[in-house]
PDB file of N, CA and C in Angstrom:
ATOM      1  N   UNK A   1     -15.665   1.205  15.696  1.00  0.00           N
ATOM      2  CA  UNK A   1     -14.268   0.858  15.562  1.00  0.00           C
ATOM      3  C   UNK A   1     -13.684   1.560  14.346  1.00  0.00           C
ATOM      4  N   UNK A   2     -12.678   1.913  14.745  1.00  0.00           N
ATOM      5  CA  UNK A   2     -12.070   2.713  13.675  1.00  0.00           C
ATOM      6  C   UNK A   2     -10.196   2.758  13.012  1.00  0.00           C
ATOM      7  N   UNK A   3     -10.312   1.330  12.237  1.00  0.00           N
ATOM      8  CA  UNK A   3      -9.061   0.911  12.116  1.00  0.00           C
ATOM      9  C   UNK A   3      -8.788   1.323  10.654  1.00  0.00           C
ATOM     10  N   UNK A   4      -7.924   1.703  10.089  1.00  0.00           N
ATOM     11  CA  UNK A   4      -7.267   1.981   8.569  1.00  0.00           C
ATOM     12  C   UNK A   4      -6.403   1.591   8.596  1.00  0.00           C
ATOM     13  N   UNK A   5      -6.442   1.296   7.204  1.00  0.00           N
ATOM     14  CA  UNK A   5      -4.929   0.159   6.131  1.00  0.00           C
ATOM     15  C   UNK A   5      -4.495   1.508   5.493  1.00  0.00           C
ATOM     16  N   UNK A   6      -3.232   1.649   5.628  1.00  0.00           N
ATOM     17  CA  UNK A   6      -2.725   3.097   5.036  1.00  0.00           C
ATOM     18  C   UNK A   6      -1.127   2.658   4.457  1.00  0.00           C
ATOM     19  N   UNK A   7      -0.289   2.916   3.880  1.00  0.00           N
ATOM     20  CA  UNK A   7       0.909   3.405   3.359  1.00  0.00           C
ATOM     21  C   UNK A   7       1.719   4.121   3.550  1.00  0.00           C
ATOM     22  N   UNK A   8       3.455   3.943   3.586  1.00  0.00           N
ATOM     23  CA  UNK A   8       4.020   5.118   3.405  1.00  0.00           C
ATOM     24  C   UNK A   8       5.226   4.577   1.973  1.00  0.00           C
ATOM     25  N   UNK A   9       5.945   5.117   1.851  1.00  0.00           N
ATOM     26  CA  UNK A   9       6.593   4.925   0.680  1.00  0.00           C
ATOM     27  C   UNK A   9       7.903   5.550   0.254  1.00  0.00           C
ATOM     28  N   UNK A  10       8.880   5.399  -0.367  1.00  0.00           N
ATOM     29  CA  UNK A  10      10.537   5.888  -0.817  1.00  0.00           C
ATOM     30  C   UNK A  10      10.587   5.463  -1.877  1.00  0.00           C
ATOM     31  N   UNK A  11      11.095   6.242  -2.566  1.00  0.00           N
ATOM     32  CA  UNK A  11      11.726   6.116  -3.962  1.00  0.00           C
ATOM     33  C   UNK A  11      13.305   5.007  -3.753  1.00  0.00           C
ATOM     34  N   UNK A  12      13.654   3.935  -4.367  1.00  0.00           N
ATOM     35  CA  UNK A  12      14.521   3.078  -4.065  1.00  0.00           C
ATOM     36  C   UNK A  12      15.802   2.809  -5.145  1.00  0.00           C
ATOM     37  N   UNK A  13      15.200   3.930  -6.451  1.00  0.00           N
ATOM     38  CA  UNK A  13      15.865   3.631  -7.585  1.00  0.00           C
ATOM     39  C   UNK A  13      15.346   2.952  -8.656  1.00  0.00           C
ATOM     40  N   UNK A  14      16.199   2.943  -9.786  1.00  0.00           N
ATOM     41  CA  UNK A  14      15.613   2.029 -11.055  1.00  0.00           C
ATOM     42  C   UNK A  14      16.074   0.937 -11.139  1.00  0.00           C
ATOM     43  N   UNK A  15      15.486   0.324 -11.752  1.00  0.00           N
ATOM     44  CA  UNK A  15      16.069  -1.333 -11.786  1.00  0.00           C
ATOM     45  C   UNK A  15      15.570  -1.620 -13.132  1.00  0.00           C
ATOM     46  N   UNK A  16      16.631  -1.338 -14.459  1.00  0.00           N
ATOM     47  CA  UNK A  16      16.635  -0.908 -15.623  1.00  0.00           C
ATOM     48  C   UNK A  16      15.675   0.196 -15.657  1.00  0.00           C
ATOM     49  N   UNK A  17      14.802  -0.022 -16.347  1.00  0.00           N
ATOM     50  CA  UNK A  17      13.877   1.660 -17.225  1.00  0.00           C
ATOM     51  C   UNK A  17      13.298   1.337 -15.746  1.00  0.00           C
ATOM     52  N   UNK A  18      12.847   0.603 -14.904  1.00  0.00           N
ATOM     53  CA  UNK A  18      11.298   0.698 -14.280  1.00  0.00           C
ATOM     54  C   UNK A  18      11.699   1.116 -12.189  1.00  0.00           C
ATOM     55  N   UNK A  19      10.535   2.497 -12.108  1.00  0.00           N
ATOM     56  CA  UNK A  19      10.980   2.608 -10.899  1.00  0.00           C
ATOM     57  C   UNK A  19      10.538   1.733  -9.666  1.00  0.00           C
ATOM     58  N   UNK A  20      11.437   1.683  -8.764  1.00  0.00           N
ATOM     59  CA  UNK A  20      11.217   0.512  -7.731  1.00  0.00           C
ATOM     60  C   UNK A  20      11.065   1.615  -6.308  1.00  0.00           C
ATOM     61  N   UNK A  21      10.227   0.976  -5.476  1.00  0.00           N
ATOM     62  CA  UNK A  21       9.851   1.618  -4.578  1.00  0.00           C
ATOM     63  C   UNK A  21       9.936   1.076  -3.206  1.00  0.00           C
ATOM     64  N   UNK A  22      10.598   1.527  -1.664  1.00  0.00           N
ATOM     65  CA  UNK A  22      10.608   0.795  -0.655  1.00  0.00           C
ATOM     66  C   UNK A  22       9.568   1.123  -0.219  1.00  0.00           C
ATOM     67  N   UNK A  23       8.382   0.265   0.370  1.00  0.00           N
ATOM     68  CA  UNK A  23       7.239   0.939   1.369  1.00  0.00           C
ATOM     69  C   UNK A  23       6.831  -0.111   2.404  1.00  0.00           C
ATOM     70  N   UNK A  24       5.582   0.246   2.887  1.00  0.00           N
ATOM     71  CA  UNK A  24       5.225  -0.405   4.416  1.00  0.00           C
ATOM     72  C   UNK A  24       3.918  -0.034   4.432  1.00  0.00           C
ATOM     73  N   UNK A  25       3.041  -0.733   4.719  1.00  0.00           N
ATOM     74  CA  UNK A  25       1.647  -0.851   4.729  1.00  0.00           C
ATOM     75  C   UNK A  25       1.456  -0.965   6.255  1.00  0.00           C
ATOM     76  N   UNK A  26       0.600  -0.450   6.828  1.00  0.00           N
ATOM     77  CA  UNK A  26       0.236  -0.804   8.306  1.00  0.00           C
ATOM     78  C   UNK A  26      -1.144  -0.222   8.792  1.00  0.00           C
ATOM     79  N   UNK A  27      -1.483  -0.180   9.785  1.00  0.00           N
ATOM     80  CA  UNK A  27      -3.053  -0.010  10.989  1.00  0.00           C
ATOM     81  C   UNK A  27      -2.373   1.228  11.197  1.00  0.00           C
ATOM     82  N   UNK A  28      -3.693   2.104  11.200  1.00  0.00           N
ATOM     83  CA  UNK A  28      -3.621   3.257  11.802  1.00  0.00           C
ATOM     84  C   UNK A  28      -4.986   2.722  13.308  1.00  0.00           C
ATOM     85  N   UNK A  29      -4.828   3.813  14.261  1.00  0.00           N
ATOM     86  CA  UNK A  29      -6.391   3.241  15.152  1.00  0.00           C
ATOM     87  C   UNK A  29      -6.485   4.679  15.088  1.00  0.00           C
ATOM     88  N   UNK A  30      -7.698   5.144  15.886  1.00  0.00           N
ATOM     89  CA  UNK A  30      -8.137   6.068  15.994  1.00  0.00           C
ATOM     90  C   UNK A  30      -8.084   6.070  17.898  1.00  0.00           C
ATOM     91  N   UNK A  31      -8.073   6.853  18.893  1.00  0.00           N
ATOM     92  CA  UNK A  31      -7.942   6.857  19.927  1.00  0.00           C
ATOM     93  C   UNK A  31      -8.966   5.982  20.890  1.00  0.00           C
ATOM     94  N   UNK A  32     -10.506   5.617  20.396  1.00  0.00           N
ATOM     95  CA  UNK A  32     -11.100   5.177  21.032  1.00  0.00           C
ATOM     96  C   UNK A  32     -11.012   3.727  21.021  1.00  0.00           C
ATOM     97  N   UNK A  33      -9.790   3.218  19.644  1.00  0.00           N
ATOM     98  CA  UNK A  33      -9.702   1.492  19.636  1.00  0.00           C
ATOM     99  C   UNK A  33      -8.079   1.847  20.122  1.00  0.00           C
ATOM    100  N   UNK A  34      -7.979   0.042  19.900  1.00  0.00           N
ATOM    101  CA  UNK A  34      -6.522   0.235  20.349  1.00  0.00           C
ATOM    102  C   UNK A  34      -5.766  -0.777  20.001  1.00  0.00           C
ATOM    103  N   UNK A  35      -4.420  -1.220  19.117  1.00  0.00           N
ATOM    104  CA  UNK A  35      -3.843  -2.367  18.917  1.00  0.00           C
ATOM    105  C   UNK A  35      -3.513  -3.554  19.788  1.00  0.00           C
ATOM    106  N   UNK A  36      -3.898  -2.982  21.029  1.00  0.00           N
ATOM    107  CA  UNK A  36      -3.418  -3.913  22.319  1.00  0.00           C
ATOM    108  C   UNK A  36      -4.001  -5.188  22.072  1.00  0.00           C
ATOM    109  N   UNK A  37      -5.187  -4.963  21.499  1.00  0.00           N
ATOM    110  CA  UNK A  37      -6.553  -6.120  21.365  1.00  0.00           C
ATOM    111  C   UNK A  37      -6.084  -6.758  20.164  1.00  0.00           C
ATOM    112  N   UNK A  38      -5.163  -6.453  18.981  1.00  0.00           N
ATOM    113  CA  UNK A  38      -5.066  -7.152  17.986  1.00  0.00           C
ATOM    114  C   UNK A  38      -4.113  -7.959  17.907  1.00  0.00           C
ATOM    115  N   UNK A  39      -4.490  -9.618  18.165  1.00  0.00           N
ATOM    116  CA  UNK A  39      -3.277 -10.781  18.186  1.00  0.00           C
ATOM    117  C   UNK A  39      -2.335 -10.531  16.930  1.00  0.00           C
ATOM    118  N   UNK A  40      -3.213 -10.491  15.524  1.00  0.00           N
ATOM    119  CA  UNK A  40      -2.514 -10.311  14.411  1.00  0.00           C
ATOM    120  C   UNK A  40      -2.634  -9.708  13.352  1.00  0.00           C
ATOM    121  N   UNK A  41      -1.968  -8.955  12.277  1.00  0.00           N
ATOM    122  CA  UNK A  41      -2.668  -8.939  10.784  1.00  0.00           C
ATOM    123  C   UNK A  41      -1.941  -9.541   9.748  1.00  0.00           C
ATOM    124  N   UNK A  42      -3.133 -10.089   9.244  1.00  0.00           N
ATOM    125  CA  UNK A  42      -2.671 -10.558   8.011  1.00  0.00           C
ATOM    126  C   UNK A  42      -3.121  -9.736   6.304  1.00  0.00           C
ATOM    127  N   UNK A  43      -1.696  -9.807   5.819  1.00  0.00           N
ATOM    128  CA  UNK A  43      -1.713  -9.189   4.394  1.00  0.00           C
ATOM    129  C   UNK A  43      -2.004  -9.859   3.218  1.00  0.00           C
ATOM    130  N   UNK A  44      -2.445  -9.840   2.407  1.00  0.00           N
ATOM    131  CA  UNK A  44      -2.748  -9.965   1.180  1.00  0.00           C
ATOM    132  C   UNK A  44      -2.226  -9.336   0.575  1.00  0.00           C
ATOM    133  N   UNK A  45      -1.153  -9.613  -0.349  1.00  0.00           N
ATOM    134  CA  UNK A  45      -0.508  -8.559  -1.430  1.00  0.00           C
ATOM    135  C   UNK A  45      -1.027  -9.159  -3.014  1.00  0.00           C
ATOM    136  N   UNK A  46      -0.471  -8.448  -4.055  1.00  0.00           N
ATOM    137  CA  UNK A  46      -0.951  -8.893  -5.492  1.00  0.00           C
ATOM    138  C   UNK A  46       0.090 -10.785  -5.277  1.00  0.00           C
ATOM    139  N   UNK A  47      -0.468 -11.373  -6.355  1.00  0.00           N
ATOM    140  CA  UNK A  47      -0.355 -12.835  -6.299  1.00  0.00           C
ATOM    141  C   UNK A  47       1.390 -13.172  -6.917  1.00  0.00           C
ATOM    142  N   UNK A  48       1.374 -11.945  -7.411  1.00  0.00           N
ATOM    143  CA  UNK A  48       3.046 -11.938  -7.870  1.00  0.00           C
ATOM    144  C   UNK A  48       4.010 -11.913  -7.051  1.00  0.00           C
ATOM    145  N   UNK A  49       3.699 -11.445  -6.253  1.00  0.00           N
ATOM    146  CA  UNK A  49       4.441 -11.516  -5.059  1.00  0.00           C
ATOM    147  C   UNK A  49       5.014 -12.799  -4.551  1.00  0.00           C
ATOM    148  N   UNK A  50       6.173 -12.884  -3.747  1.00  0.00           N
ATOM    149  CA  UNK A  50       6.522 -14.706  -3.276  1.00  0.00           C
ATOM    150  C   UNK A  50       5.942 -14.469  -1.883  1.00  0.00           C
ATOM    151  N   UNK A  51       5.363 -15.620  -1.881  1.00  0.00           N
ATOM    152  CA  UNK A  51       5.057 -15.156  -0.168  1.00  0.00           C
ATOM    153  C   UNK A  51       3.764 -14.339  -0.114  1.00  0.00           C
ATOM    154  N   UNK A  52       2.452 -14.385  -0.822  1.00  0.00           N
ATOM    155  CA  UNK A  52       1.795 -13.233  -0.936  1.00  0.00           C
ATOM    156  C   UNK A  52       0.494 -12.458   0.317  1.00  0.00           C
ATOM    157  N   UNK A  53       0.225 -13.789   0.846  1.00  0.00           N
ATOM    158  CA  UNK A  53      -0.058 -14.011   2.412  1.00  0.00           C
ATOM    159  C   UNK A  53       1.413 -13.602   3.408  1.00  0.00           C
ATOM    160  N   UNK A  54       0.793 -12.597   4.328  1.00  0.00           N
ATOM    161  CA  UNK A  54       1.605 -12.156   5.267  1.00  0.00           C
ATOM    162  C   UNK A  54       1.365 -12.236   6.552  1.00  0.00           C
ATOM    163  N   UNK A  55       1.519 -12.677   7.654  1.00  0.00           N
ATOM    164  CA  UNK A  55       1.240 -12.403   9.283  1.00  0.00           C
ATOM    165  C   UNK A  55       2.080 -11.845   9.932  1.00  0.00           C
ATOM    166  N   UNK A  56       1.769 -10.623  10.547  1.00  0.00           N
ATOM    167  CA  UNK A  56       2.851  -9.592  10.888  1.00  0.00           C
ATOM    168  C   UNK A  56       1.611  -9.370  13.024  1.00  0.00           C
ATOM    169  N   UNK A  57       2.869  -9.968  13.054  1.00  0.00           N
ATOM    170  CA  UNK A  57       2.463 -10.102  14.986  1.00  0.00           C
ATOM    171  C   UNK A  57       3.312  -8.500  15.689  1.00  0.00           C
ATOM    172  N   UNK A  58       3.877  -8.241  15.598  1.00  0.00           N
ATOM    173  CA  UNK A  58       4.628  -6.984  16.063  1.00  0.00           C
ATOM    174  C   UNK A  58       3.981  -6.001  15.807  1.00  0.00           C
ATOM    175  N   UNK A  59       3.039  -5.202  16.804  1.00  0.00           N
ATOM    176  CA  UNK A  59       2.226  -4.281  16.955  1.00  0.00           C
ATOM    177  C   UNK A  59       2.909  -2.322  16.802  1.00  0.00           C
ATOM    178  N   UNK A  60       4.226  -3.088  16.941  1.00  0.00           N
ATOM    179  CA  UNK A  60       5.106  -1.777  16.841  1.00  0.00           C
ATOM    180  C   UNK A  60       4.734  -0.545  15.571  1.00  0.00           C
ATOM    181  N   UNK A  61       4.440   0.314  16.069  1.00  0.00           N
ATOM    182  CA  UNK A  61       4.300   1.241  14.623  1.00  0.00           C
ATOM    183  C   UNK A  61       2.741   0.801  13.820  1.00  0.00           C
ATOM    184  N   UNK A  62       2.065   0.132  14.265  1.00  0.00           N
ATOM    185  CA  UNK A  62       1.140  -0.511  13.361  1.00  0.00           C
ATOM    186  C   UNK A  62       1.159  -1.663  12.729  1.00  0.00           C
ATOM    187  N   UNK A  63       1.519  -3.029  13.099  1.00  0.00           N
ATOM    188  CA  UNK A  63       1.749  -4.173  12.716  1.00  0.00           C
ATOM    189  C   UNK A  63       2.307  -3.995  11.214  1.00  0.00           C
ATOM    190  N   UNK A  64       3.665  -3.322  11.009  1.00  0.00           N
ATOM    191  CA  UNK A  64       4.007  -2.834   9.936  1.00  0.00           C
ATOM    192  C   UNK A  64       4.309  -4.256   8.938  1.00  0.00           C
ATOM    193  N   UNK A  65       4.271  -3.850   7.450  1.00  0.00           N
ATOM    194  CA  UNK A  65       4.447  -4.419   6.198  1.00  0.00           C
ATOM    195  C   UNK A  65       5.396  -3.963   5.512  1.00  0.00           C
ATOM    196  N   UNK A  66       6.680  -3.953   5.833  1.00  0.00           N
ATOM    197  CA  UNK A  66       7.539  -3.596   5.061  1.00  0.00           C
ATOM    198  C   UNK A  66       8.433  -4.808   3.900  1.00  0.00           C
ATOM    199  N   UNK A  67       7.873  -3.888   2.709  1.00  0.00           N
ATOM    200  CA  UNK A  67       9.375  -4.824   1.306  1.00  0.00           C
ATOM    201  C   UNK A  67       9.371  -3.724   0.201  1.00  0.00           C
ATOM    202  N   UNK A  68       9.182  -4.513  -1.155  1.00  0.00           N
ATOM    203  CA  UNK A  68       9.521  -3.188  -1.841  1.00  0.00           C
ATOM    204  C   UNK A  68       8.742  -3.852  -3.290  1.00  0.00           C
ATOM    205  N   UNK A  69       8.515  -2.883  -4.234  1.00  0.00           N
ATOM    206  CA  UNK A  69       8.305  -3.353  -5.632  1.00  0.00           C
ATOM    207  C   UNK A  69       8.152  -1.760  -6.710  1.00  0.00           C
ATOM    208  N   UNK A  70       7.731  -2.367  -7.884  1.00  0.00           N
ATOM    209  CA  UNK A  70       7.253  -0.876  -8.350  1.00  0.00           C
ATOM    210  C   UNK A  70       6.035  -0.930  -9.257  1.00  0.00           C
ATOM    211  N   UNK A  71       4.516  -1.702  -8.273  1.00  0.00           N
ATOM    212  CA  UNK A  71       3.810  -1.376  -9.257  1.00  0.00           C
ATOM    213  C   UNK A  71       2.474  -1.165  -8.319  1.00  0.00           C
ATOM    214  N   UNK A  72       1.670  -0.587  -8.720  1.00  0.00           N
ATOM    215  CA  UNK A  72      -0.013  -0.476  -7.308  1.00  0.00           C
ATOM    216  C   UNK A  72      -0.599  -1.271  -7.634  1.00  0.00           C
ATOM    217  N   UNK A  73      -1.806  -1.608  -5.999  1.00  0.00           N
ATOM    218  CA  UNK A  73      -2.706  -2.752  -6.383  1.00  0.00           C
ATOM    219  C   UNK A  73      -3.497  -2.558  -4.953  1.00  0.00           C
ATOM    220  N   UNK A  74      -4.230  -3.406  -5.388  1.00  0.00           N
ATOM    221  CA  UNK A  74      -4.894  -3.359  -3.731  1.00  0.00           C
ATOM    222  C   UNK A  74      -4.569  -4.351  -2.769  1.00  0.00           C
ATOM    223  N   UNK A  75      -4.274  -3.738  -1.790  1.00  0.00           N
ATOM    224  CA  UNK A  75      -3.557  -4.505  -0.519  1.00  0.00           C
ATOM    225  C   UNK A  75      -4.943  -4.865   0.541  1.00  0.00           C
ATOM    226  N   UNK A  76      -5.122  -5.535   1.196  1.00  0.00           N
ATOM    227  CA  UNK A  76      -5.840  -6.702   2.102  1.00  0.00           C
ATOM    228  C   UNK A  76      -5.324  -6.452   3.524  1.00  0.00           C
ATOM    229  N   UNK A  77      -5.794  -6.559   3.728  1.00  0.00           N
ATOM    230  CA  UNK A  77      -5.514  -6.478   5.671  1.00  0.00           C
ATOM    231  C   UNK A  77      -6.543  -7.263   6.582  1.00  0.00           C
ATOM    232  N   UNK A  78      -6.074  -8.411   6.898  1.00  0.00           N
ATOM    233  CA  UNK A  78      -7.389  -8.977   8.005  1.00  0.00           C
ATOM    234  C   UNK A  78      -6.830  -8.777   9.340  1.00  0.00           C
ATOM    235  N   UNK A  79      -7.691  -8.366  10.185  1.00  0.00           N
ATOM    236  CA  UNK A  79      -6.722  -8.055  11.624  1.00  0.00           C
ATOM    237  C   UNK A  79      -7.691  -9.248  12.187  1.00  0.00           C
ATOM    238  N   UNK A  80      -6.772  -9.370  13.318  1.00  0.00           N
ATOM    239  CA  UNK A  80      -7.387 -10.764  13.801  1.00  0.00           C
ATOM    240  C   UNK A  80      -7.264 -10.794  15.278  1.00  0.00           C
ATOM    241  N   UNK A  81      -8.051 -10.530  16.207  1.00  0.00           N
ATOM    242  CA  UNK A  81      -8.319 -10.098  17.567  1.00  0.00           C
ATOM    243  C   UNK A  81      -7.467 -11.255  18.024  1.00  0.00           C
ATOM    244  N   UNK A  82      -6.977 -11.043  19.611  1.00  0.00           N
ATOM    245  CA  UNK A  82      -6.688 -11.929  20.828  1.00  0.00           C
ATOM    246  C   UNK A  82      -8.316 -12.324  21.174  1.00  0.00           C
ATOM    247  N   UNK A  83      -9.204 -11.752  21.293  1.00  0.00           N
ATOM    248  CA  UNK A  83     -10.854 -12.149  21.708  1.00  0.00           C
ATOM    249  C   UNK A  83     -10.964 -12.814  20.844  1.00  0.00           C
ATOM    250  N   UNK A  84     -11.148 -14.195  20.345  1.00  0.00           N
ATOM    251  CA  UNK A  84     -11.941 -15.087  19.486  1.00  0.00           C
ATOM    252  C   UNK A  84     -12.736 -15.139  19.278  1.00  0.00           C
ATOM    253  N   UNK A  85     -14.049 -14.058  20.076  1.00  0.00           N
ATOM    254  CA  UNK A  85     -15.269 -13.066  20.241  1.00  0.00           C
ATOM    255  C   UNK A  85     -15.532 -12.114  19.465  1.00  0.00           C
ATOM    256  N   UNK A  86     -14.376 -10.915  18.637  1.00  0.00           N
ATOM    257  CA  UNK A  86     -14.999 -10.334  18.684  1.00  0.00           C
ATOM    258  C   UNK A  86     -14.293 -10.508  16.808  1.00  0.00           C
ATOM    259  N   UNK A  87     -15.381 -10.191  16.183  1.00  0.00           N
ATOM    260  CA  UNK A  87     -14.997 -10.504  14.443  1.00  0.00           C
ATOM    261  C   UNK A  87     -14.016  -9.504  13.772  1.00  0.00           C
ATOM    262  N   UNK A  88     -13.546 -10.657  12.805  1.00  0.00           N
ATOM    263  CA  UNK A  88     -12.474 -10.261  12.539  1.00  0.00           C
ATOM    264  C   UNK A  88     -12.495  -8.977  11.263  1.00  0.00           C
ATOM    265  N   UNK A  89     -11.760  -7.901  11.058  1.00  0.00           N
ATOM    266  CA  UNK A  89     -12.105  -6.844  10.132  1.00  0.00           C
ATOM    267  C   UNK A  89     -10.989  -7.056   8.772  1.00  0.00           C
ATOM    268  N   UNK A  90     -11.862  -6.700   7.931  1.00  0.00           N
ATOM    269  CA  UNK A  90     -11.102  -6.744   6.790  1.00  0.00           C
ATOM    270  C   UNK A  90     -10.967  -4.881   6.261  1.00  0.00           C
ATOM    271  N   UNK A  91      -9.351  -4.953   5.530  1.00  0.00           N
ATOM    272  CA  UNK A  91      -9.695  -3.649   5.205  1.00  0.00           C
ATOM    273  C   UNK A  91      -8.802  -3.936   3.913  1.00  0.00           C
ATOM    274  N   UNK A  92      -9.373  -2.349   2.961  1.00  0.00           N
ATOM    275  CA  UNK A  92      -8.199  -2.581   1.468  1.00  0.00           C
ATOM    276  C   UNK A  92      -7.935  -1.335   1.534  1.00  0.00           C
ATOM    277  N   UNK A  93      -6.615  -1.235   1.186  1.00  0.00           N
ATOM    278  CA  UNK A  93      -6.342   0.481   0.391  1.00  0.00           C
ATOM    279  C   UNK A  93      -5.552  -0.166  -0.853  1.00  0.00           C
ATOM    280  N   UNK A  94      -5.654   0.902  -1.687  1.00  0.00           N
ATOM    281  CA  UNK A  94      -4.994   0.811  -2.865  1.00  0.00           C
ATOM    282  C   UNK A  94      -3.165   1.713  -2.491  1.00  0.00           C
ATOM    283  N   UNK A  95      -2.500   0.877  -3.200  1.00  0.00           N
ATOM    284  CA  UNK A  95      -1.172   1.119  -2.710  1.00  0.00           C
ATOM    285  C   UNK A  95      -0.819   2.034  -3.391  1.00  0.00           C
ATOM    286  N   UNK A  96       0.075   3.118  -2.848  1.00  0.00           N
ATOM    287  CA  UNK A  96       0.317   4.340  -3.755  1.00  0.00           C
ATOM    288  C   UNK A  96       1.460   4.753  -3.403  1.00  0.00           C
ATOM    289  N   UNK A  97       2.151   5.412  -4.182  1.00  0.00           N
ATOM    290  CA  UNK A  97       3.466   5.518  -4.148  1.00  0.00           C
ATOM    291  C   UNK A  97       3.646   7.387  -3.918  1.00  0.00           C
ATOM    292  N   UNK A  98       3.029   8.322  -3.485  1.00  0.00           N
ATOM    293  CA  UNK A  98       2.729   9.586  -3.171  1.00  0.00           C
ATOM    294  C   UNK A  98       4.086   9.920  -1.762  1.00  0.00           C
TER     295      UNK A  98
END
């Protein structure tokens, strides 16, 4: 199985001295898996965050994570099958603003 937690990212402006950033975290698959099978993912963001647990059901684009901030960390991803069979995957990338 071959699922990745990946990033994309925009520059959003300053908000006094410090830069703020719009981005979106989501599943990449690789051709031989497939999102069809994934009921859900859930995010883990840093604890500063409101809301820092996420469940994102809309498979569109990669069960996307979109908000905004301006600082990196490592982001969490549990995907969580429709099969109650088959275990659930955890993944991290470190968030980057590139």
């Amino acid at each position: 199985m071959a699922f990745t937690l990946t990033n994309s990212s925009e520059f959003a402006g300053k908000k006094g001295k410090t830069d703020w950033w719009n981005w979106t975290a989501f599943i990449e698959v690789n051709e031989n898996d497939s999102l069809d099978d994934v009921e859900y993912v859930e995010y883990h963001l840093h604890p500063t965050f409101r809301n820092p647990v996420r469940r994102i059901h809309d498979k569109q684009n990669g069960f996307p994570l979109k908000t905004s901030g301006w600082g990196v960390f490592d982001i969490t991803a549990k995907i969580i099958f429709k099969d109650k069979s088959r275990k659930t995957i955890m993944l991290t990338h470190f968030l980057n603003f590139d």
